[in-house]
PDB file of N, CA and C in Angstrom:
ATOM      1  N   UNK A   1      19.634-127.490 148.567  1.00  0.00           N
ATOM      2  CA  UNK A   1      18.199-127.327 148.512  1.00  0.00           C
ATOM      3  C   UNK A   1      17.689-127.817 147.158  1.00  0.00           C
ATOM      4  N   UNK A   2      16.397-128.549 147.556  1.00  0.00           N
ATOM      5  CA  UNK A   2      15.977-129.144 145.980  1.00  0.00           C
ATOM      6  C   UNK A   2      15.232-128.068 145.137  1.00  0.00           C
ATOM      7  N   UNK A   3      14.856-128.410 143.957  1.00  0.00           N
ATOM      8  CA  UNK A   3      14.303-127.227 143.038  1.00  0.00           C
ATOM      9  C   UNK A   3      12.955-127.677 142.813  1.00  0.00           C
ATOM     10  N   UNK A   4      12.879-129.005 143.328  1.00  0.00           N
ATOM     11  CA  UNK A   4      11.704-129.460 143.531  1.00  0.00           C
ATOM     12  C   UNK A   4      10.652-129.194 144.649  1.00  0.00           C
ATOM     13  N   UNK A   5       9.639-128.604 144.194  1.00  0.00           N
ATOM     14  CA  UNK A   5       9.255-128.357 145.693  1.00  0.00           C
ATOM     15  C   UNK A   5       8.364-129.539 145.622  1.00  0.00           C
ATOM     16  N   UNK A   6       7.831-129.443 147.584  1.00  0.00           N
ATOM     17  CA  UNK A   6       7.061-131.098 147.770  1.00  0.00           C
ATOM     18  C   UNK A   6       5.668-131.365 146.839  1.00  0.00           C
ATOM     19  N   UNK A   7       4.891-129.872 146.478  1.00  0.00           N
ATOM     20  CA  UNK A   7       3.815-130.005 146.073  1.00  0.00           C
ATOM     21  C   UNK A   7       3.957-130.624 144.660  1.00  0.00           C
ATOM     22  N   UNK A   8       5.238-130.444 143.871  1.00  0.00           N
ATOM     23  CA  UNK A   8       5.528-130.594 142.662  1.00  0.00           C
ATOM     24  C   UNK A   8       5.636-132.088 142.087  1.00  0.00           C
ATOM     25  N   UNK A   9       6.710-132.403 143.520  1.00  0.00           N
ATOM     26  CA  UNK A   9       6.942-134.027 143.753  1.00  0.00           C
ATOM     27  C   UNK A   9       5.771-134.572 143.759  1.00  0.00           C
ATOM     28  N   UNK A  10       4.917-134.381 144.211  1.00  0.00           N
ATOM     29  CA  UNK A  10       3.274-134.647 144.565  1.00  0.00           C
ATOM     30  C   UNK A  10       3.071-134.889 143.946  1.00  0.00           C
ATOM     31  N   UNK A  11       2.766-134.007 142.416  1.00  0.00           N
ATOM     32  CA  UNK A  11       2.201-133.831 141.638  1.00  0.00           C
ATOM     33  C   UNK A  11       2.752-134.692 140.559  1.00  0.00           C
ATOM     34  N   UNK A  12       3.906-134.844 140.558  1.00  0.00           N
ATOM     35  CA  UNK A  12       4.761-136.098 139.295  1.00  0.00           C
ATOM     36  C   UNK A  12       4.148-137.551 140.134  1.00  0.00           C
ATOM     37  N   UNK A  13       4.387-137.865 140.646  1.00  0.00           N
ATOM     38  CA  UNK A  13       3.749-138.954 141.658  1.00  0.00           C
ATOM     39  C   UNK A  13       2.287-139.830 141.347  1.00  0.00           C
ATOM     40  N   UNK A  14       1.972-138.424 141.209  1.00  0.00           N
ATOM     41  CA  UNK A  14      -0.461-138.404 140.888  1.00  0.00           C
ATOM     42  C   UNK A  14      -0.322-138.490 139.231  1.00  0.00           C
ATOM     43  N   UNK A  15       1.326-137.918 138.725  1.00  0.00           N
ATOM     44  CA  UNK A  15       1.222-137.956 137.119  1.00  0.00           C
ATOM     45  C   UNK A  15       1.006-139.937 136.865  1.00  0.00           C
ATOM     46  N   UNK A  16       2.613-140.189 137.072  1.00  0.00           N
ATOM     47  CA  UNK A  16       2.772-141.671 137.117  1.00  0.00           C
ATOM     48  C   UNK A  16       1.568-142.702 137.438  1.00  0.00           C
ATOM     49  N   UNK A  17       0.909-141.988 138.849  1.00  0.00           N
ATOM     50  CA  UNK A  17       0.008-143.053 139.106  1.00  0.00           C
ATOM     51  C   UNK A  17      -1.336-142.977 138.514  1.00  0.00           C
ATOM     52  N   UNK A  18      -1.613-142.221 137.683  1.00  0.00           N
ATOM     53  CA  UNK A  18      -2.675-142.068 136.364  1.00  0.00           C
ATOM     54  C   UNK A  18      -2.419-142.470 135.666  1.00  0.00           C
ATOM     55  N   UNK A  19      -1.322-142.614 135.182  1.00  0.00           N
ATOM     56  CA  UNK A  19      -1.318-143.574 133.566  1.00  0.00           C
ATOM     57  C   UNK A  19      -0.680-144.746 133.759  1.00  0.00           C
ATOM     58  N   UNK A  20      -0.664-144.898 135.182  1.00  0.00           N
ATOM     59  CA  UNK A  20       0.124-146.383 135.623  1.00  0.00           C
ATOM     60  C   UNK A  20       1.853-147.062 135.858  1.00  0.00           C
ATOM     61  N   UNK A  21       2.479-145.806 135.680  1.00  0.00           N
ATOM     62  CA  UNK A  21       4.232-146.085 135.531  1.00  0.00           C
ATOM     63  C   UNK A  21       4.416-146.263 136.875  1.00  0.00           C
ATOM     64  N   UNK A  22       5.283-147.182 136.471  1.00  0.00           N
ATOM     65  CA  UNK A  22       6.306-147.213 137.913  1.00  0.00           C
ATOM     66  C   UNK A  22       7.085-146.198 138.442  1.00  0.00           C
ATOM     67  N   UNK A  23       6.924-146.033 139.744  1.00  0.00           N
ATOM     68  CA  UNK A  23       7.720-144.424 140.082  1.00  0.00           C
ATOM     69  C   UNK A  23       9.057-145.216 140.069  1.00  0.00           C
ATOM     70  N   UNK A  24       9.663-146.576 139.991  1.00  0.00           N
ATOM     71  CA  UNK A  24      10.879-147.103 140.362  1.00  0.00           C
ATOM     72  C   UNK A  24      12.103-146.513 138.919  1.00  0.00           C
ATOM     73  N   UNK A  25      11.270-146.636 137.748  1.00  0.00           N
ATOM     74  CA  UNK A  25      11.391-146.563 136.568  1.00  0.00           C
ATOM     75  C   UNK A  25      11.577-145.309 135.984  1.00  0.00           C
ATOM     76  N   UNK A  26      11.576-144.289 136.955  1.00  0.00           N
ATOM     77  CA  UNK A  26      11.908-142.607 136.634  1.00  0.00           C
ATOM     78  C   UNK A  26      12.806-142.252 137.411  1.00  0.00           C
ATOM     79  N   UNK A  27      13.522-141.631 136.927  1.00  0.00           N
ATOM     80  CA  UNK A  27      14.481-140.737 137.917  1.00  0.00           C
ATOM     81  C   UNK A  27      14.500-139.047 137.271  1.00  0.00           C
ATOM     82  N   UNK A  28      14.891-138.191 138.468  1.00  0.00           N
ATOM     83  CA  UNK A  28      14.830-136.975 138.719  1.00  0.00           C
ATOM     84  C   UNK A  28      15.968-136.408 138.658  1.00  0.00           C
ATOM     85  N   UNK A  29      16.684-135.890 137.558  1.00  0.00           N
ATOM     86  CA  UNK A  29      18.053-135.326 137.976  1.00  0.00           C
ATOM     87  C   UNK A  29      17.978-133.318 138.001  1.00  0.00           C
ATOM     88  N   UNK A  30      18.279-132.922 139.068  1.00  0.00           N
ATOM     89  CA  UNK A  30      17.846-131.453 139.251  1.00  0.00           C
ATOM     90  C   UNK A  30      19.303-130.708 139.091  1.00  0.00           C
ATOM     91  N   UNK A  31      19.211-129.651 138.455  1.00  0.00           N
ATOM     92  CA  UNK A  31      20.097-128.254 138.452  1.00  0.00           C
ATOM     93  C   UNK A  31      19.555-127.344 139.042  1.00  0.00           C
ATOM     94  N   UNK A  32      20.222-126.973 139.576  1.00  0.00           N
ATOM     95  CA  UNK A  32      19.336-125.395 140.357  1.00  0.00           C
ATOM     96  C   UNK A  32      20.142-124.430 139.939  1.00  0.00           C
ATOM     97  N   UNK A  33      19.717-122.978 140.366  1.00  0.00           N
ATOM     98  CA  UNK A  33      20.581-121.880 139.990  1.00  0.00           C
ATOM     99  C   UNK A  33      19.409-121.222 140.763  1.00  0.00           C
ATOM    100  N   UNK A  34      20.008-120.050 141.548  1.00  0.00           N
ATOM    101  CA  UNK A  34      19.420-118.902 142.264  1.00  0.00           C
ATOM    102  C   UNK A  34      19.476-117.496 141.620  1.00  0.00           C
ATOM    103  N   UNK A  35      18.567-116.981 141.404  1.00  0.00           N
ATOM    104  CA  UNK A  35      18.399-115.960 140.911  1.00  0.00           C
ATOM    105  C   UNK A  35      18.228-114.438 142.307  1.00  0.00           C
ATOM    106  N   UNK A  36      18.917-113.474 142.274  1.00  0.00           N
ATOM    107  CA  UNK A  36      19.064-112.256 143.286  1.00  0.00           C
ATOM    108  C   UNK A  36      18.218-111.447 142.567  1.00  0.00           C
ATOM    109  N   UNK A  37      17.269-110.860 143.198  1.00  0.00           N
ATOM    110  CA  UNK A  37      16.356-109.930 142.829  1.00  0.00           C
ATOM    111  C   UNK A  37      15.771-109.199 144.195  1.00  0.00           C
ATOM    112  N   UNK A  38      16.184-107.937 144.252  1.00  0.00           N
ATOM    113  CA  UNK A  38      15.794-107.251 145.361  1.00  0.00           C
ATOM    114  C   UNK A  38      15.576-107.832 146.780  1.00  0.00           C
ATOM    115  N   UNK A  39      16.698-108.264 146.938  1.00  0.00           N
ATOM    116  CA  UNK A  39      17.253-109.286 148.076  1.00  0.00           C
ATOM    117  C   UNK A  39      16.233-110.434 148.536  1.00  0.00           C
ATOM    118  N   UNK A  40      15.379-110.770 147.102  1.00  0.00           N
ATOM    119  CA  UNK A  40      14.565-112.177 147.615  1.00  0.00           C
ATOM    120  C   UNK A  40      15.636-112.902 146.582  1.00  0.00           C
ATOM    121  N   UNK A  41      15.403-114.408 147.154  1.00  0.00           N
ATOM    122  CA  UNK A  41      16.364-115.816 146.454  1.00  0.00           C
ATOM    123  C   UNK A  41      15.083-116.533 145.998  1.00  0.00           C
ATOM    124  N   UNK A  42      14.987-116.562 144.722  1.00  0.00           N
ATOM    125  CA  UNK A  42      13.401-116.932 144.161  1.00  0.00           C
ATOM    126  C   UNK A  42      14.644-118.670 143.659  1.00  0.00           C
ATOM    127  N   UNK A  43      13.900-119.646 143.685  1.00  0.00           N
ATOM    128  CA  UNK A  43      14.702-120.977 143.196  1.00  0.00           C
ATOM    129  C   UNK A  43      14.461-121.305 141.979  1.00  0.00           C
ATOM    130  N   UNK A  44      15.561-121.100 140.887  1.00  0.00           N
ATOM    131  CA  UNK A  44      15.405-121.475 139.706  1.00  0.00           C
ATOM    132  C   UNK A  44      16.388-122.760 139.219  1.00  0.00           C
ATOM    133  N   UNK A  45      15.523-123.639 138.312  1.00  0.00           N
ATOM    134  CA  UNK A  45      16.570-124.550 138.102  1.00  0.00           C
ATOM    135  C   UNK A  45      15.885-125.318 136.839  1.00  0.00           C
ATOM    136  N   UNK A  46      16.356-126.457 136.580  1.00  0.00           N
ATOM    137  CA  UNK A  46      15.745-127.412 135.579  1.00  0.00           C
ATOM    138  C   UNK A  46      15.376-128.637 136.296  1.00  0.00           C
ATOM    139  N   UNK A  47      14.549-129.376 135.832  1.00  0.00           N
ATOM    140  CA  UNK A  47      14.627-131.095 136.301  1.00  0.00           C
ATOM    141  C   UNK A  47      14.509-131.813 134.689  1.00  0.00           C
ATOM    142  N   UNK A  48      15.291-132.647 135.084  1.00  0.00           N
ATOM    143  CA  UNK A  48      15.711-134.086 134.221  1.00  0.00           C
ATOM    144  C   UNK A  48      14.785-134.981 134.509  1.00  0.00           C
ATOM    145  N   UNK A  49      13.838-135.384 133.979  1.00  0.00           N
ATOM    146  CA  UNK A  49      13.177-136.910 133.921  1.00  0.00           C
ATOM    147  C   UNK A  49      13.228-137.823 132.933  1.00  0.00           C
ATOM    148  N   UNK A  50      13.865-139.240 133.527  1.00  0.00           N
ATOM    149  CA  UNK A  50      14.368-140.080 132.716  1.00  0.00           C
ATOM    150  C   UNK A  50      13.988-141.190 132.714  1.00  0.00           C
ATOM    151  N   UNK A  51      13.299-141.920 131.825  1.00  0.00           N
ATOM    152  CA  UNK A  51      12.665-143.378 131.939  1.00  0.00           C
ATOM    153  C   UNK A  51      13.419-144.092 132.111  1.00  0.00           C
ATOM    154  N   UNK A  52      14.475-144.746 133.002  1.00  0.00           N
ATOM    155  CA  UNK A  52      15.393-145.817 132.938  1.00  0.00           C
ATOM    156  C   UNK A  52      15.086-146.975 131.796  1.00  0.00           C
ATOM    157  N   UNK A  53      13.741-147.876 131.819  1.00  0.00           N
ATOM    158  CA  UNK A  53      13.076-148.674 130.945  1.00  0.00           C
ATOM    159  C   UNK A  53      13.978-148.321 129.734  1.00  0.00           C
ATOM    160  N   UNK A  54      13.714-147.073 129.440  1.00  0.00           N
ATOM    161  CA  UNK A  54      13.669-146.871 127.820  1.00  0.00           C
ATOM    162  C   UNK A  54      14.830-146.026 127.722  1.00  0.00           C
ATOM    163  N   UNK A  55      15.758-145.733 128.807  1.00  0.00           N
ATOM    164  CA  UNK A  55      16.670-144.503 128.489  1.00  0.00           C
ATOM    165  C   UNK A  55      16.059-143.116 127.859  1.00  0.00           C
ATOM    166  N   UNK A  56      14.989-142.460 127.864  1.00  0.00           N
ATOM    167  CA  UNK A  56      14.229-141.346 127.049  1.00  0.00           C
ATOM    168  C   UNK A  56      14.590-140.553 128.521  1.00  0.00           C
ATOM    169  N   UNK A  57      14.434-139.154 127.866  1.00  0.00           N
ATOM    170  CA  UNK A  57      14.528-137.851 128.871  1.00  0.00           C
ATOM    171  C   UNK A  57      14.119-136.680 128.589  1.00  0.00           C
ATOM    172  N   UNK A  58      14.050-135.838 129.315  1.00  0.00           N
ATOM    173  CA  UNK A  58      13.048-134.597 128.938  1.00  0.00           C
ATOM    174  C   UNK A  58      13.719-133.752 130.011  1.00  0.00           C
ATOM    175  N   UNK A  59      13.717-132.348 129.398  1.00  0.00           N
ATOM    176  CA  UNK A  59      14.238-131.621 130.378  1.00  0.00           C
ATOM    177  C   UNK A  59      13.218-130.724 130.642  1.00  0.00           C
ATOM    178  N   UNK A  60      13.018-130.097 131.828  1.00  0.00           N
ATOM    179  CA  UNK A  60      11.908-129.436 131.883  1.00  0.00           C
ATOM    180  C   UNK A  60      12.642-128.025 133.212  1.00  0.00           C
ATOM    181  N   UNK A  61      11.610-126.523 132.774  1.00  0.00           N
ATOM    182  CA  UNK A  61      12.501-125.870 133.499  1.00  0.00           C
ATOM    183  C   UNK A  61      11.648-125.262 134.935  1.00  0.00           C
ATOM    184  N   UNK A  62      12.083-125.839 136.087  1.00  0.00           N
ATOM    185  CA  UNK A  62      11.411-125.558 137.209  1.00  0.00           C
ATOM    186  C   UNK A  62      11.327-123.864 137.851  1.00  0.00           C
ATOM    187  N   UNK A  63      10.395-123.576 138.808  1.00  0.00           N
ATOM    188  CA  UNK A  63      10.874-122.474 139.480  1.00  0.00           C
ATOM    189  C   UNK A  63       9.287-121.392 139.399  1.00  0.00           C
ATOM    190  N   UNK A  64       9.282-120.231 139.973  1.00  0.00           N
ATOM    191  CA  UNK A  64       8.150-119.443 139.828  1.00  0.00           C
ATOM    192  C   UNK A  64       7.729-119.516 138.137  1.00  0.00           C
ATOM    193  N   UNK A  65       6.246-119.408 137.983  1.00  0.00           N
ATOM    194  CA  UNK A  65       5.689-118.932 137.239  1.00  0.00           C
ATOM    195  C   UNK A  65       6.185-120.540 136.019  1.00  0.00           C
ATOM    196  N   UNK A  66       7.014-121.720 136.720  1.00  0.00           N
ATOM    197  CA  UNK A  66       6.534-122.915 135.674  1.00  0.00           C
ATOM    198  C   UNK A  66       5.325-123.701 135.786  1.00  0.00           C
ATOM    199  N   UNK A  67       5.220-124.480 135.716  1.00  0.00           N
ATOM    200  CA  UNK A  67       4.693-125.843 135.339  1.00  0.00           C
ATOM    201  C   UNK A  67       4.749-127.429 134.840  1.00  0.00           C
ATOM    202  N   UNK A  68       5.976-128.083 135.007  1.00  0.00           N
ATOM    203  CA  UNK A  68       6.765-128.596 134.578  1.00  0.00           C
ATOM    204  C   UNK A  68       6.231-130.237 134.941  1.00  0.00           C
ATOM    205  N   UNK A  69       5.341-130.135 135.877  1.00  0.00           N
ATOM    206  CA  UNK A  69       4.626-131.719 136.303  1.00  0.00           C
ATOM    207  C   UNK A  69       2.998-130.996 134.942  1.00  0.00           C
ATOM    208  N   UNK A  70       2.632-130.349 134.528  1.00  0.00           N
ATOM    209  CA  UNK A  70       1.945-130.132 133.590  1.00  0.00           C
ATOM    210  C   UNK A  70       2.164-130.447 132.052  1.00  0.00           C
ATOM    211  N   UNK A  71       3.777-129.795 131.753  1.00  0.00           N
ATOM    212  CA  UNK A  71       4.187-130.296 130.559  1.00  0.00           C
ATOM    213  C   UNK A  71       4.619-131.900 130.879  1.00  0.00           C
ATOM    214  N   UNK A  72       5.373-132.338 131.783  1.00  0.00           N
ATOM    215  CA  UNK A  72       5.533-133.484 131.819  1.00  0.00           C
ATOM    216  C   UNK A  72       4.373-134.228 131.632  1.00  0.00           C
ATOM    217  N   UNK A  73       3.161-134.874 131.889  1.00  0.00           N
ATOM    218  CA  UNK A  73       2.227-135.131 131.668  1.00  0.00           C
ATOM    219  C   UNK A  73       1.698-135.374 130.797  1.00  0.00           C
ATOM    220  N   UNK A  74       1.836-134.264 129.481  1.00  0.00           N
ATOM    221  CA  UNK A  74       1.274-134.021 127.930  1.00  0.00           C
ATOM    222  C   UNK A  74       2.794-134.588 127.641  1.00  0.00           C
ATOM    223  N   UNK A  75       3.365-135.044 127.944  1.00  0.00           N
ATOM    224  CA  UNK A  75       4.679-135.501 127.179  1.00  0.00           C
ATOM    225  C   UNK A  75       4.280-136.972 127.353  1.00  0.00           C
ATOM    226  N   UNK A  76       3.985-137.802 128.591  1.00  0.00           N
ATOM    227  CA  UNK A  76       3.484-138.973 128.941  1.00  0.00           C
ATOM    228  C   UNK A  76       2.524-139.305 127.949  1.00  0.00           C
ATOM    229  N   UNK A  77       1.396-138.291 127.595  1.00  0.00           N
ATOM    230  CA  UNK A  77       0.431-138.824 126.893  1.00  0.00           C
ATOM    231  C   UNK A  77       0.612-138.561 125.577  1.00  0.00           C
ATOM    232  N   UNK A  78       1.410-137.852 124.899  1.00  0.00           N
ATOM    233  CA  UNK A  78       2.153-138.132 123.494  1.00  0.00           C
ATOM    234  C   UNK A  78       3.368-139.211 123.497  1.00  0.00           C
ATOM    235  N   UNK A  79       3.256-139.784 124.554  1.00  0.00           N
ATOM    236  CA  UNK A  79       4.138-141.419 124.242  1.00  0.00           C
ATOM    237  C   UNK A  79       6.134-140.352 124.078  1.00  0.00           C
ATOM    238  N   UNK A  80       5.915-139.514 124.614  1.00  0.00           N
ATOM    239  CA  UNK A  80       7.648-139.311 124.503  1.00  0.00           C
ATOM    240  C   UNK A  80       8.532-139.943 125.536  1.00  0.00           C
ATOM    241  N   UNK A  81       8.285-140.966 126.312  1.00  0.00           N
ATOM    242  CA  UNK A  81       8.820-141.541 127.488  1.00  0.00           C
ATOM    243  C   UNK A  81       9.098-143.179 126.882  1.00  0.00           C
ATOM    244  N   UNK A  82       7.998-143.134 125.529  1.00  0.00           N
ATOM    245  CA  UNK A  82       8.408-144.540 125.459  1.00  0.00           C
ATOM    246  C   UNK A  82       6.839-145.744 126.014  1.00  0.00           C
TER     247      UNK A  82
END
């Protein structure tokens, strides 16, 4: 199961295509880890985004209560991708 959910994917997608990147030119590498809490499985994990172009990466940590297509974004527009 991905740690990505679809709305999230969405949302990196609407990032790229605002400031113009190629979605070919990013890749997504995900860790997950499940967290047990009163027998709900809430999905916790990290995602990796990596400018191939430039080799640059950012780790960002997915799951309830992130935001991680938000920080990614303010990372785009402080030029940390390159």
């Amino acid at each position: 199961m991905s740690v990505i959910a679809p709305d999230e994917r969405a949302d990196f997608l609407a990032v790229l295509r605002r400031h113009h990147l190629a979605e070919s030119d990013f890749v997504l590498q995900e860790t997950g880890a499940t967290d047990i809490v009163d027998e709900v499985y809430p999905l916790r994990g990290s995602v990796t985004v990596v400018r191939t172009s430039s080799l640059r990466e950012r780790e960002y940590q997915t799951g309830h209560g992130t935001a991680w297509t938000v920080e990614f974004e303010k990372d785009v527009i402080r030029g940390v991708f390159g």
